[in-house]
C-alpha atoms as a PDB file:
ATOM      1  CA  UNK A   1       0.000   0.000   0.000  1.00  0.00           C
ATOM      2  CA  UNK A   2       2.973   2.441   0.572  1.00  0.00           C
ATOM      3  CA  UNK A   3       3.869   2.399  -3.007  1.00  0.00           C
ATOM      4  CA  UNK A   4      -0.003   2.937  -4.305  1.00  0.00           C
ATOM      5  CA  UNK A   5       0.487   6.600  -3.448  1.00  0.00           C
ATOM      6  CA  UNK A   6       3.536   7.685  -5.619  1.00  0.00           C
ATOM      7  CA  UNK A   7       2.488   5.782  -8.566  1.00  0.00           C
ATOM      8  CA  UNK A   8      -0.898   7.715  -8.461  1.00  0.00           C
ATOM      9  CA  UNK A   9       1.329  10.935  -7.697  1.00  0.00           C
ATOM     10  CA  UNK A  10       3.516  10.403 -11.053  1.00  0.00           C
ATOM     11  CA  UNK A  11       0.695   9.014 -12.968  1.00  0.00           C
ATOM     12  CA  UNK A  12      -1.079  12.141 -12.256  1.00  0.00           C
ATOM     13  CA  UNK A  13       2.152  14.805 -12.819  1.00  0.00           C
ATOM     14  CA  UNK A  14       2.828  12.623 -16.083  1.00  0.00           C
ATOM     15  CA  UNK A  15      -1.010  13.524 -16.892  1.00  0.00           C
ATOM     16  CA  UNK A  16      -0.968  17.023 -15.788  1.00  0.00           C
ATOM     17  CA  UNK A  17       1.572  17.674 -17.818  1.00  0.00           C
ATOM     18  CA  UNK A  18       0.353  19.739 -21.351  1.00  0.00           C
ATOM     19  CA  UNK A  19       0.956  17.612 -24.417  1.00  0.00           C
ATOM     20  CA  UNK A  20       3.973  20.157 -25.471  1.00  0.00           C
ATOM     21  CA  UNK A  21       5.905  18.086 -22.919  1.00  0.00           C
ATOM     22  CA  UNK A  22       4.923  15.432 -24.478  1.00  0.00           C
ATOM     23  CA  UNK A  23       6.072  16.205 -27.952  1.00  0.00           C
ATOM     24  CA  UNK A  24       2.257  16.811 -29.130  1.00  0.00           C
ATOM     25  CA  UNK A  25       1.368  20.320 -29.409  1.00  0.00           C
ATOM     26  CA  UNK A  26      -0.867  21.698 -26.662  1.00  0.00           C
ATOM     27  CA  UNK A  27      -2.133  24.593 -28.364  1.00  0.00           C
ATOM     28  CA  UNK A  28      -2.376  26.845 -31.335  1.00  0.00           C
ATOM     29  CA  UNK A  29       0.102  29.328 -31.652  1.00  0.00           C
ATOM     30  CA  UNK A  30       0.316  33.105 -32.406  1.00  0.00           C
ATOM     31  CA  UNK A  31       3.126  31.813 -34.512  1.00  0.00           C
ATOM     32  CA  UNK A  32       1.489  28.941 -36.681  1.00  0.00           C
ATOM     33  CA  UNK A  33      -0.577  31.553 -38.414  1.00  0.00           C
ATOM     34  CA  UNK A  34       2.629  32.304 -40.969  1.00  0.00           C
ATOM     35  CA  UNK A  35       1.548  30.715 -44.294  1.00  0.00           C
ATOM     36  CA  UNK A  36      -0.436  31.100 -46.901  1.00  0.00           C
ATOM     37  CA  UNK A  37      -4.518  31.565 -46.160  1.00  0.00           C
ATOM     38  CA  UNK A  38      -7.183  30.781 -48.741  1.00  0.00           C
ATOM     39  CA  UNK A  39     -10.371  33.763 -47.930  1.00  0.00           C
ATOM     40  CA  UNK A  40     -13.899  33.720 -48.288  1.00  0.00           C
ATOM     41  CA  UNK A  41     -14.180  36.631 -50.601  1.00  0.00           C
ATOM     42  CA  UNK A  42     -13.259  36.621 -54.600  1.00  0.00           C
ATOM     43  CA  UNK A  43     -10.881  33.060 -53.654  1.00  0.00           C
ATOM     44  CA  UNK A  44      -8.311  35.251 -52.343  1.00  0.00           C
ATOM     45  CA  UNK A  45      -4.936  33.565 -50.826  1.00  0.00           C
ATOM     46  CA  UNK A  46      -3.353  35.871 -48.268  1.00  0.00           C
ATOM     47  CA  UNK A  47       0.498  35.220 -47.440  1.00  0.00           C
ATOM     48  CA  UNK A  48       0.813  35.668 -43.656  1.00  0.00           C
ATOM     49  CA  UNK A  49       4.931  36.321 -42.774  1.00  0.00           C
ATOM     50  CA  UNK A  50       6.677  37.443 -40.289  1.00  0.00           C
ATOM     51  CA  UNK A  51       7.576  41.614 -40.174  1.00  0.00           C
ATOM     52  CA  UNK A  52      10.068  41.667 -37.639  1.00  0.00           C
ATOM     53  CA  UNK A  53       8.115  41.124 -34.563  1.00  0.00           C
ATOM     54  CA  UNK A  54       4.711  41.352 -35.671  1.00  0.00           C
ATOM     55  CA  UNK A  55       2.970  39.801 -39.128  1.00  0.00           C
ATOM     56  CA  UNK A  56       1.749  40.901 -42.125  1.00  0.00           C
ATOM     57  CA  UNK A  57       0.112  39.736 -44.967  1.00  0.00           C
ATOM     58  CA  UNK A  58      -0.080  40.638 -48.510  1.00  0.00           C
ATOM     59  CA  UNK A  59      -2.557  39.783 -51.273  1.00  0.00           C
ATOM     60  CA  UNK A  60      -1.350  37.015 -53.610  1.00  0.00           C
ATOM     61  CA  UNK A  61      -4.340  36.063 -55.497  1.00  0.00           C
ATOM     62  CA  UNK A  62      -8.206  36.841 -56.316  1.00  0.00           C
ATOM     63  CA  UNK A  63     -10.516  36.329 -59.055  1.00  0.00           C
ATOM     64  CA  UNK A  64      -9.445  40.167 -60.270  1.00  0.00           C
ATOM     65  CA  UNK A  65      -5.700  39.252 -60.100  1.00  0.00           C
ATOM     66  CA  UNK A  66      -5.780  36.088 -61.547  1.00  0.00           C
ATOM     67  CA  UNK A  67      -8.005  37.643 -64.630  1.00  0.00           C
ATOM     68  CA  UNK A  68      -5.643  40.435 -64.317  1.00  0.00           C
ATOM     69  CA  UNK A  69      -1.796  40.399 -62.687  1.00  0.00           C
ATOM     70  CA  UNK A  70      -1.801  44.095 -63.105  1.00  0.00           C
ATOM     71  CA  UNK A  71      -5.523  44.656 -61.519  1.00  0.00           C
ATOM     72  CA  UNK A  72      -5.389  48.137 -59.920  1.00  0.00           C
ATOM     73  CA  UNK A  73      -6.552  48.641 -56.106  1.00  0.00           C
ATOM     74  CA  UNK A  74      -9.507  51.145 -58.079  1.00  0.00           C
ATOM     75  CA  UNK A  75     -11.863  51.105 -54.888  1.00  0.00           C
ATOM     76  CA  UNK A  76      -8.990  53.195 -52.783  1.00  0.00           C
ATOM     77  CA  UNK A  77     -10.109  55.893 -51.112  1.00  0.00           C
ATOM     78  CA  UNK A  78      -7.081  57.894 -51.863  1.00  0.00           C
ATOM     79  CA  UNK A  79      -7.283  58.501 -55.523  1.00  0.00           C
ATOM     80  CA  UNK A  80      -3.188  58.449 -55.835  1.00  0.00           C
ATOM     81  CA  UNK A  81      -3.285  55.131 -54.565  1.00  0.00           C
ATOM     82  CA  UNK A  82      -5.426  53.998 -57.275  1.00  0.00           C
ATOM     83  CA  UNK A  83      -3.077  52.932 -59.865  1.00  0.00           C
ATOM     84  CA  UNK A  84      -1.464  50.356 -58.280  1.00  0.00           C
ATOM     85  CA  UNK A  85      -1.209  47.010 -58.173  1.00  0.00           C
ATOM     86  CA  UNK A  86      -3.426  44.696 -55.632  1.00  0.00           C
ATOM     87  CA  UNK A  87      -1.156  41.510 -56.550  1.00  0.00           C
ATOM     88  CA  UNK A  88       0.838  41.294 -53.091  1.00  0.00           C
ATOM     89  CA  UNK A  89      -0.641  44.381 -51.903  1.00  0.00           C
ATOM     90  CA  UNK A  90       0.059  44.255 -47.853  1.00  0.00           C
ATOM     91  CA  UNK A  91      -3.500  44.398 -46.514  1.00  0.00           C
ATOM     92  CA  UNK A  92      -2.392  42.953 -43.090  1.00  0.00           C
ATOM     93  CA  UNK A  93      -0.060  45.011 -40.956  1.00  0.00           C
ATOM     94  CA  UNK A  94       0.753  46.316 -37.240  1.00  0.00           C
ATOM     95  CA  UNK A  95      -0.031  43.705 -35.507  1.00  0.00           C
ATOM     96  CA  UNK A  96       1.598  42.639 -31.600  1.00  0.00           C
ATOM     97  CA  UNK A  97       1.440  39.034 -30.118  1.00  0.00           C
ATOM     98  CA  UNK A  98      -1.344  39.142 -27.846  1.00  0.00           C
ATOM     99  CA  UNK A  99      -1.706  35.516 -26.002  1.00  0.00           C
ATOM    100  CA  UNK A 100      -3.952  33.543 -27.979  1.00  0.00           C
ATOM    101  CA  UNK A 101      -3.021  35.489 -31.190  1.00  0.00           C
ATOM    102  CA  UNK A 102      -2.616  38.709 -32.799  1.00  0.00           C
ATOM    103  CA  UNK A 103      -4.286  41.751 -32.314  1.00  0.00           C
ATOM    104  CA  UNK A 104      -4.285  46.037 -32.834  1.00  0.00           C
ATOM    105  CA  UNK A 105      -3.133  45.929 -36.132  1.00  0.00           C
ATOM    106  CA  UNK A 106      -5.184  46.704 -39.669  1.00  0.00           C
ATOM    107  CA  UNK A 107      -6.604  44.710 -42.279  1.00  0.00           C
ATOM    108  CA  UNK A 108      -7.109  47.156 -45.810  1.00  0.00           C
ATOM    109  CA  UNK A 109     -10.200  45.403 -47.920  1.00  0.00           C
ATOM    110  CA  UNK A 110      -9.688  46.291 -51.496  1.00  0.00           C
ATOM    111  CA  UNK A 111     -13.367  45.766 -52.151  1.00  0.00           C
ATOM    112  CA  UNK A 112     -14.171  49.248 -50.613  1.00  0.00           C
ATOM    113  CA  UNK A 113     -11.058  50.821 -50.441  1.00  0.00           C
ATOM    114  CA  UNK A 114     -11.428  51.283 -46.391  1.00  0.00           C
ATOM    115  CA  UNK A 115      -8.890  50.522 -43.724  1.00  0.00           C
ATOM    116  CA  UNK A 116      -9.804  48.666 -40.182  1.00  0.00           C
ATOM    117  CA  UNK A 117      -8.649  47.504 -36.440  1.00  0.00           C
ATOM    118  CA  UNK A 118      -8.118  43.843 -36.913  1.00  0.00           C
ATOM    119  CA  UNK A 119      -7.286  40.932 -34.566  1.00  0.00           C
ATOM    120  CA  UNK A 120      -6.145  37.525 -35.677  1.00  0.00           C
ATOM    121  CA  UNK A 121      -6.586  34.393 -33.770  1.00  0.00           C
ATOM    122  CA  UNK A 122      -5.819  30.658 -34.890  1.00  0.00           C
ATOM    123  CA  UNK A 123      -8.785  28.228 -34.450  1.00  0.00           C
ATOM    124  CA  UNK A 124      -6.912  25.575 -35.063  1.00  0.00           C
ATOM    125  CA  UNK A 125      -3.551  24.972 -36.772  1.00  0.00           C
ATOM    126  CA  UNK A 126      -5.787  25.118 -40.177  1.00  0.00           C
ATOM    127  CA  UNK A 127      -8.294  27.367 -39.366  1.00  0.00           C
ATOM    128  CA  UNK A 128      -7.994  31.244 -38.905  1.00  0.00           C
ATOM    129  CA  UNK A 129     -10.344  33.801 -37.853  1.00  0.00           C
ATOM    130  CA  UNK A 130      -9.667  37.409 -38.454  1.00  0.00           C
ATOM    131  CA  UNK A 131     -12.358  40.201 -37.419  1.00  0.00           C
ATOM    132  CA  UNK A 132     -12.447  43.230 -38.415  1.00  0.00           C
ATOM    133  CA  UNK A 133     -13.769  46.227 -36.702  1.00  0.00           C
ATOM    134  CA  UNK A 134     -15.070  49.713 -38.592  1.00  0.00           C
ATOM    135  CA  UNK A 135     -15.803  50.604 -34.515  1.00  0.00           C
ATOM    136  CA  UNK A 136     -16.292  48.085 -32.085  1.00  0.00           C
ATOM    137  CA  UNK A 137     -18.977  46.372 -32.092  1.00  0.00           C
ATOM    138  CA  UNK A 138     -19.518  47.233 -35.560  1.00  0.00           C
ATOM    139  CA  UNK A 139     -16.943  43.854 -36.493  1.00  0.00           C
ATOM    140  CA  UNK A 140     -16.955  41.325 -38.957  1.00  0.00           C
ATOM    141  CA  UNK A 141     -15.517  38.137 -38.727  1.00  0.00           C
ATOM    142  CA  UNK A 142     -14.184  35.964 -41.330  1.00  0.00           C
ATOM    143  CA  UNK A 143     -12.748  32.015 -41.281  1.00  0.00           C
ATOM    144  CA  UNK A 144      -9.590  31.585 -43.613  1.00  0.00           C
ATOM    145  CA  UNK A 145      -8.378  28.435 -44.068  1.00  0.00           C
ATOM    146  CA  UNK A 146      -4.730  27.384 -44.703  1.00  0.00           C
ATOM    147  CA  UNK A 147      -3.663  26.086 -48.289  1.00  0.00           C
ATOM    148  CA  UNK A 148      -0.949  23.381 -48.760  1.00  0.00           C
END
């Protein structure tokens, strides 16, 4: 009976353990969203990298670009911005590491031309959910999913 104890003690520190101890991962993180992100709107494919010590992502692909390399971000609302290019356009920028993922940077939609407060958060290690805010609560959230 004296040994009953310990083994339940290191049965339940091996068990209390999270999985990263294990060699399994035992969460999503802020890190893992680097890659490349297939959207919900017009099929675009984001590329998320690392800038320094935040991300940012640029604009790789849409129906407009892939109809058109040299499609023009026409919807700006600065009209000397107009003329150029959306192909790997950085829409996603200023972010900071914030726990769970990243947050208080912007996200520029070419569809309207605007600029908004964005966080970034990884569902899973293939799932990502960005919101964007005009004003909170005034947010909209979208699920990108990682390509291969």
């Amino acid at each position: 009976m004296k040994g009953k104890p310990l083994l339940v003690l290191a049965v339940v520190s091996l068990t209390g353990m999270p999985f990263a101890a294990h060699g399994l991962p035992d969460q999503t993180r802020p890190e893992q969203a680097m890659g490349r992100w297939s959207t919900p709107s017009r099929h675009g494919v984001v590329e998320i990298a690392a800038c320094g010590s935040s991300i940012c992502g640029r604009l790789m692909e849409s129906d407009h670009i892939r109809t058109n390399p040299a499609y023009p971000d026409s919807a700006n609302r600065d009209p000397a911005l107009r003329s150029r290019a959306l192909k790997g356009l950085t829409i996603l920028q200023g972010f900071r590491r914030d726990g769970e993922g990243w947050s208080g940077g912007t996200i520029y939609n070419p569809e309207d031309g605007g600029t908004y407060k964005a966080t970034v958060t990884l569902a899973d290690a293939n799932t990502l959910k960005l919101k964007g805010c005009i004003v909170w609560p005034l947010c909209k959230t979208q699920t990108w999913k990682r390509l291969p």
